[in-house]
PDB file of N, CA and C in Angstrom:
ATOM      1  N   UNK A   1       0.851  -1.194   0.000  1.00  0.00           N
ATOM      2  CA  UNK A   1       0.000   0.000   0.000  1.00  0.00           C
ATOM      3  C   UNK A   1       0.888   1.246   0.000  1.00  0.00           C
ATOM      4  N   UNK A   2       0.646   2.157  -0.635  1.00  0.00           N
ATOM      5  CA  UNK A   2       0.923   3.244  -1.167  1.00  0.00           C
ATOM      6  C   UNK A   2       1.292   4.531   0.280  1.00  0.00           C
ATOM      7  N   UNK A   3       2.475   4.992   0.585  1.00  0.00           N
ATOM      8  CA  UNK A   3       2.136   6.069   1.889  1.00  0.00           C
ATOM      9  C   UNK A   3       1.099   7.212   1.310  1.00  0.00           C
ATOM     10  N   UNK A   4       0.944   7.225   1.969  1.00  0.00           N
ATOM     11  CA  UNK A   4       0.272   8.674   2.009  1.00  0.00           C
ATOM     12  C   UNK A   4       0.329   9.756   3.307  1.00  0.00           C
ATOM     13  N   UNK A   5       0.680  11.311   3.033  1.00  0.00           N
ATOM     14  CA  UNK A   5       1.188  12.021   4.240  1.00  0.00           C
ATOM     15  C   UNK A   5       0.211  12.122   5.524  1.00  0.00           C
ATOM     16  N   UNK A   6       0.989  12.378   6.201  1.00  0.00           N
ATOM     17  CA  UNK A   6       0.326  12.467   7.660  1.00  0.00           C
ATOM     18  C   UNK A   6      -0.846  13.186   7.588  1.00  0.00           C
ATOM     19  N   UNK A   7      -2.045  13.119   8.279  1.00  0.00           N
ATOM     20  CA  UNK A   7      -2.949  13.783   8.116  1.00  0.00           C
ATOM     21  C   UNK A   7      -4.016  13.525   7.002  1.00  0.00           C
ATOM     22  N   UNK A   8      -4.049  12.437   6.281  1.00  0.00           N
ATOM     23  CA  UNK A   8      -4.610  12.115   5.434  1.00  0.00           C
ATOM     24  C   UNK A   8      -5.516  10.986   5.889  1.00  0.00           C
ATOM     25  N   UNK A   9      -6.700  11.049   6.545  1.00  0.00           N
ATOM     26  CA  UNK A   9      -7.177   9.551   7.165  1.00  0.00           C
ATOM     27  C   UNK A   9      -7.834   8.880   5.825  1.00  0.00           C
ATOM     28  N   UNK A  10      -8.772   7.692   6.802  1.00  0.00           N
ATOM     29  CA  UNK A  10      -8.635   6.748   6.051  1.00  0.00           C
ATOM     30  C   UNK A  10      -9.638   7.196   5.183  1.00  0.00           C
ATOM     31  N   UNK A  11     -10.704   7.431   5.030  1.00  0.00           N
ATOM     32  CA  UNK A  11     -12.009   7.896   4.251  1.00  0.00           C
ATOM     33  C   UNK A  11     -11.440   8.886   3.345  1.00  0.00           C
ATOM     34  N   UNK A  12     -10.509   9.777   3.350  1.00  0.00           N
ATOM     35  CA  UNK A  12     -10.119  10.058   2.276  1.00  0.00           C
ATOM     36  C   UNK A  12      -9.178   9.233   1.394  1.00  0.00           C
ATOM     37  N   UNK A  13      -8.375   8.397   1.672  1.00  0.00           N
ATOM     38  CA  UNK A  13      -7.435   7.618   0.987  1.00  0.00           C
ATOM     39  C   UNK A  13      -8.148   6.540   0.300  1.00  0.00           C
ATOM     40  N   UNK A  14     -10.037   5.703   0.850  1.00  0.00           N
ATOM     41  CA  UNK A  14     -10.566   5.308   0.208  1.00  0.00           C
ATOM     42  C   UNK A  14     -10.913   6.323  -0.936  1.00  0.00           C
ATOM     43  N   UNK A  15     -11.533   7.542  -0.957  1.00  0.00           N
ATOM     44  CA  UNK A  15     -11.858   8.515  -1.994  1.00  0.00           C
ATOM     45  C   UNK A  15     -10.503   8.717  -2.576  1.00  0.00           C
ATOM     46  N   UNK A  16      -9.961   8.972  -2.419  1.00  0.00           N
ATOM     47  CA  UNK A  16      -8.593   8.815  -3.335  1.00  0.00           C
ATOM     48  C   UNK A  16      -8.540   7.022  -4.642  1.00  0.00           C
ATOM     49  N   UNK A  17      -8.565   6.629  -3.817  1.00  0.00           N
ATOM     50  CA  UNK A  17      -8.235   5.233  -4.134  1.00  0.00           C
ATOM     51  C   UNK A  17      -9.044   4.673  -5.075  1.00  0.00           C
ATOM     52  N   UNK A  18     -10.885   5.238  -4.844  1.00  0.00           N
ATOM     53  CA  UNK A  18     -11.795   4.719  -5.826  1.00  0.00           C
ATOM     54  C   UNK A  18     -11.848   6.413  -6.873  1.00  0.00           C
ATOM     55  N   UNK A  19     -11.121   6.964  -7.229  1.00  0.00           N
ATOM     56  CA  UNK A  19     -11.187   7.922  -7.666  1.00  0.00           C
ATOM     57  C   UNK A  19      -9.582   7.658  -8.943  1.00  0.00           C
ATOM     58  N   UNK A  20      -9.227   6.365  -8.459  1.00  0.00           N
ATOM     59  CA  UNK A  20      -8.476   6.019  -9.522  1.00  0.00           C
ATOM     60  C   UNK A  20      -6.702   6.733  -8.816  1.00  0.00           C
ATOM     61  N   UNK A  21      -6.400   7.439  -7.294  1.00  0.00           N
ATOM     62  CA  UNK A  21      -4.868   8.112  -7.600  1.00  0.00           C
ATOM     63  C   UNK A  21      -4.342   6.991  -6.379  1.00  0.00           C
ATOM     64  N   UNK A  22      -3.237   6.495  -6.713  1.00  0.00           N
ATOM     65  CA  UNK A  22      -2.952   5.501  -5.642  1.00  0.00           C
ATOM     66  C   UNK A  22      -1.559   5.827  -5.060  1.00  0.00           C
ATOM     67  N   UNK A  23      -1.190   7.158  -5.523  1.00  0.00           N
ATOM     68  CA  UNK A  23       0.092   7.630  -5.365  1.00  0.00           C
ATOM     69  C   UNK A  23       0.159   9.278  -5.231  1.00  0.00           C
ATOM     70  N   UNK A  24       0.783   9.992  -4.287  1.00  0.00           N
ATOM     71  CA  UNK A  24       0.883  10.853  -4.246  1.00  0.00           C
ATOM     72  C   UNK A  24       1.443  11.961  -5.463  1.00  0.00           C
ATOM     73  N   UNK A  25       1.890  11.372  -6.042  1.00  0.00           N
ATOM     74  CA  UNK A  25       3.041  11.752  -7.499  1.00  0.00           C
ATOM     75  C   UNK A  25       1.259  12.240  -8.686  1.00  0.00           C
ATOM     76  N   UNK A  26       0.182  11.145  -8.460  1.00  0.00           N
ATOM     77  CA  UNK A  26      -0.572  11.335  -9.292  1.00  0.00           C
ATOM     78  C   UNK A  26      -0.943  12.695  -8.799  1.00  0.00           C
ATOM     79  N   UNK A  27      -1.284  13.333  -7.707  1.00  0.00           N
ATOM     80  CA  UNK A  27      -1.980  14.217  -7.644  1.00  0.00           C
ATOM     81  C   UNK A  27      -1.081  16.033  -8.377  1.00  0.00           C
ATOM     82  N   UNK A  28       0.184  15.583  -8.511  1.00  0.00           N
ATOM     83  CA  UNK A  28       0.766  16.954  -8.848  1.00  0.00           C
ATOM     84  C   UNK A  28      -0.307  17.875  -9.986  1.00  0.00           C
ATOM     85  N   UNK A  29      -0.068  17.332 -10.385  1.00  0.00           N
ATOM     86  CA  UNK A  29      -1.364  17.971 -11.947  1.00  0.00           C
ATOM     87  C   UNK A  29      -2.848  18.792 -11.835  1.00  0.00           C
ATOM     88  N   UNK A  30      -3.346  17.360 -10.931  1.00  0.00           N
ATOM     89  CA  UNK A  30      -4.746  17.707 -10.120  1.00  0.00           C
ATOM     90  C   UNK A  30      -5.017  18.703  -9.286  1.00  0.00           C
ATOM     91  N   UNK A  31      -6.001  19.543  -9.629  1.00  0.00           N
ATOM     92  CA  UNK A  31      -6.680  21.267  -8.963  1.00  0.00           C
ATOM     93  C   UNK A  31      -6.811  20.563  -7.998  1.00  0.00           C
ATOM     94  N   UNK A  32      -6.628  21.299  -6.191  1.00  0.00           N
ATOM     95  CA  UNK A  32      -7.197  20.571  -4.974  1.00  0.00           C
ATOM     96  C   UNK A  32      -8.977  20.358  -5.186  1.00  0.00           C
ATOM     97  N   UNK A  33      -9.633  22.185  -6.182  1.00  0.00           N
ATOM     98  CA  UNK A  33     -10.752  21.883  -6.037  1.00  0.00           C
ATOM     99  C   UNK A  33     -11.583  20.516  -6.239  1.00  0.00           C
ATOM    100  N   UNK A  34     -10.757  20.341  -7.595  1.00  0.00           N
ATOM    101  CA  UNK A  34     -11.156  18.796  -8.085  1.00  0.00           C
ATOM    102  C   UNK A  34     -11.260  17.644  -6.710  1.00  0.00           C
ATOM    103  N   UNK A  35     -10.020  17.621  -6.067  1.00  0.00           N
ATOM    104  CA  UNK A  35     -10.357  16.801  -5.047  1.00  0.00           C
ATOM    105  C   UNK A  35     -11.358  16.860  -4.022  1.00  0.00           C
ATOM    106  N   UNK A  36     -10.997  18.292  -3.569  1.00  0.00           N
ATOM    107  CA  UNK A  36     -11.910  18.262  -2.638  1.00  0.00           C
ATOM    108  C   UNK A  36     -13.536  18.419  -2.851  1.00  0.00           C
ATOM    109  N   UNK A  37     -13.973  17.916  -4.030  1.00  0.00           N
ATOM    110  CA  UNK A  37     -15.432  17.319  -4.043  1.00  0.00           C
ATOM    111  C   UNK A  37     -15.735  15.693  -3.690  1.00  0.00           C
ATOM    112  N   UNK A  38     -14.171  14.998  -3.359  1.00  0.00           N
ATOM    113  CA  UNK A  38     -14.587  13.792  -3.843  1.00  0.00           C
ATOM    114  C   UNK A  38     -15.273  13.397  -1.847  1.00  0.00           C
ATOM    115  N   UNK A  39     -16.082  12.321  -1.796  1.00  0.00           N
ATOM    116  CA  UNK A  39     -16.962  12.035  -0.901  1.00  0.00           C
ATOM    117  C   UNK A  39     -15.860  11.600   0.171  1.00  0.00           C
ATOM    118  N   UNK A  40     -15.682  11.842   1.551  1.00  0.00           N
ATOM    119  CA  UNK A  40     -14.546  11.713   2.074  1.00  0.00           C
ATOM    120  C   UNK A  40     -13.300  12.537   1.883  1.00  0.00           C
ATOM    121  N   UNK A  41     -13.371  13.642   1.428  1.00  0.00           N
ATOM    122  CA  UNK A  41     -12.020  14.270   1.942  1.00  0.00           C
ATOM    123  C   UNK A  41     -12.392  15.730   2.192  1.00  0.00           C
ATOM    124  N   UNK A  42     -11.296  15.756   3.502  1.00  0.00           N
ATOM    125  CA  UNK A  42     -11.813  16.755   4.101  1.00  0.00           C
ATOM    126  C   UNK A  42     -11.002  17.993   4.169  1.00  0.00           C
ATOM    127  N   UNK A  43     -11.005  19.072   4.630  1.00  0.00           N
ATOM    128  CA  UNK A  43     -10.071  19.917   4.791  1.00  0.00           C
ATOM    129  C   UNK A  43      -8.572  19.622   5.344  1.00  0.00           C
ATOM    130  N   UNK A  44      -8.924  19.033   6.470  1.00  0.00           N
ATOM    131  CA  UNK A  44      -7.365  18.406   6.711  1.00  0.00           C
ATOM    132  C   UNK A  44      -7.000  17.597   5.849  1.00  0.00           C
ATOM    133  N   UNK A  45      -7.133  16.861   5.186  1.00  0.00           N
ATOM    134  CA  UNK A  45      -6.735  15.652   4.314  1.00  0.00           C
ATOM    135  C   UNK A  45      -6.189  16.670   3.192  1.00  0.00           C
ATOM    136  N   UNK A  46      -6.848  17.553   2.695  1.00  0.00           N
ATOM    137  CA  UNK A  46      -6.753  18.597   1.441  1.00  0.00           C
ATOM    138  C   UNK A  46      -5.381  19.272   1.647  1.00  0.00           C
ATOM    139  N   UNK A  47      -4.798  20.105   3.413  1.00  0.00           N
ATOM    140  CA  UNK A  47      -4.065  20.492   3.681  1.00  0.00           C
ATOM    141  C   UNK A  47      -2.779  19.489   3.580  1.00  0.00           C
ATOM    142  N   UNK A  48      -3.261  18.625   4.021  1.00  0.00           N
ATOM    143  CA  UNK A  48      -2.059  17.813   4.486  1.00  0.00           C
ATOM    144  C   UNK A  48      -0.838  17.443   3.016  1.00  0.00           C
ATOM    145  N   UNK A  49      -2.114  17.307   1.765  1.00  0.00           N
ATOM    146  CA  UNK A  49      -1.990  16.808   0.703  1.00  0.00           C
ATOM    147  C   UNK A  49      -0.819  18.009  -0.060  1.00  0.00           C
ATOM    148  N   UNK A  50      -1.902  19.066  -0.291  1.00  0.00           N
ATOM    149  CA  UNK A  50      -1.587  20.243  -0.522  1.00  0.00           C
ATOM    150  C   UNK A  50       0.176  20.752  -0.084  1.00  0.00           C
ATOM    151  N   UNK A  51       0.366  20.427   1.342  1.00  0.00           N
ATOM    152  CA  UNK A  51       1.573  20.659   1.677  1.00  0.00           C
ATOM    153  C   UNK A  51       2.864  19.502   1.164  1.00  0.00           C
ATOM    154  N   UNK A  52       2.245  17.867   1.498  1.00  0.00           N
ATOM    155  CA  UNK A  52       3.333  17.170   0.890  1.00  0.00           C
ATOM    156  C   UNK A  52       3.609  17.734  -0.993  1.00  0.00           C
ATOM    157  N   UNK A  53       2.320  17.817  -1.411  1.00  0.00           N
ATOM    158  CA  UNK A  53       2.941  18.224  -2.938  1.00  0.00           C
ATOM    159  C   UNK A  53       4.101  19.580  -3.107  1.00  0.00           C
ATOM    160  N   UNK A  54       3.952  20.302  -2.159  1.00  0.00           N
ATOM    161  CA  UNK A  54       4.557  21.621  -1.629  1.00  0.00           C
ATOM    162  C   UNK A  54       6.499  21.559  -1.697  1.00  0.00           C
ATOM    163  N   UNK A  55       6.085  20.660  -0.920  1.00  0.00           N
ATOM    164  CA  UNK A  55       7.703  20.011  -0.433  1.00  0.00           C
ATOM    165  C   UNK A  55       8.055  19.361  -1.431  1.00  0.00           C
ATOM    166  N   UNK A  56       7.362  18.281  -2.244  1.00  0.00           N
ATOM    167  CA  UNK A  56       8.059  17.516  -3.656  1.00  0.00           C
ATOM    168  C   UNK A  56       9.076  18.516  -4.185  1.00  0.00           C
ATOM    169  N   UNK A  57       7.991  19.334  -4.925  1.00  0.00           N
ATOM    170  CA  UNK A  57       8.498  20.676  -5.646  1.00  0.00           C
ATOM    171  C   UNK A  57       9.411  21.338  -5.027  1.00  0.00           C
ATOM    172  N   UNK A  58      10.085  21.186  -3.879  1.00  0.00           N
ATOM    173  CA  UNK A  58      11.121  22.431  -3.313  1.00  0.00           C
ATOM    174  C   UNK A  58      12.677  21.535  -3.978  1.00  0.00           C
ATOM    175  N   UNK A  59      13.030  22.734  -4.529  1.00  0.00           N
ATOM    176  CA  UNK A  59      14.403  22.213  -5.095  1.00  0.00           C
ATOM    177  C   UNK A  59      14.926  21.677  -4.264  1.00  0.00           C
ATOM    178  N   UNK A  60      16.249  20.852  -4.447  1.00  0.00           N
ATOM    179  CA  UNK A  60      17.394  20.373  -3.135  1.00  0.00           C
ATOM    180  C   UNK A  60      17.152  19.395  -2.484  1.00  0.00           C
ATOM    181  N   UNK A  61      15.969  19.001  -2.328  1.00  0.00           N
ATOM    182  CA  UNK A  61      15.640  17.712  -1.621  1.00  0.00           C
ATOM    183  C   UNK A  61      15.322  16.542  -2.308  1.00  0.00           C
TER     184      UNK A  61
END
């Protein structure tokens, strides 16, 4: 199973999961708005998400 960042519970990682992204890498592309309609995800889950994609993108690491 796939990590997913802290703060991401489980009801969203099912909405993730039946929404076809099983990897954090899928979501770079994807508007949060887009996500955050899907049934199960919530503001924290959105943040949490929002920030690991944050950090991908920072040069140097």
């Amino acid at each position: 199973m796939t990590e997913w960042p802290k703060g991401v519970a489980k009801p969203a990682i099912r909405a993730l999961h039946a929404a076809g992204y099983t990897e954090i890498k899928q979501l770079e592309k994807i508007d949060l708005s887009t996500l955050a309609h899907l049934h199960g995800m919530g503001p924290k889950a959105l943040a949490a998400i929002e920030e690991a994609l944050k950090e991908s993108r920072e040069p140097g690491e």
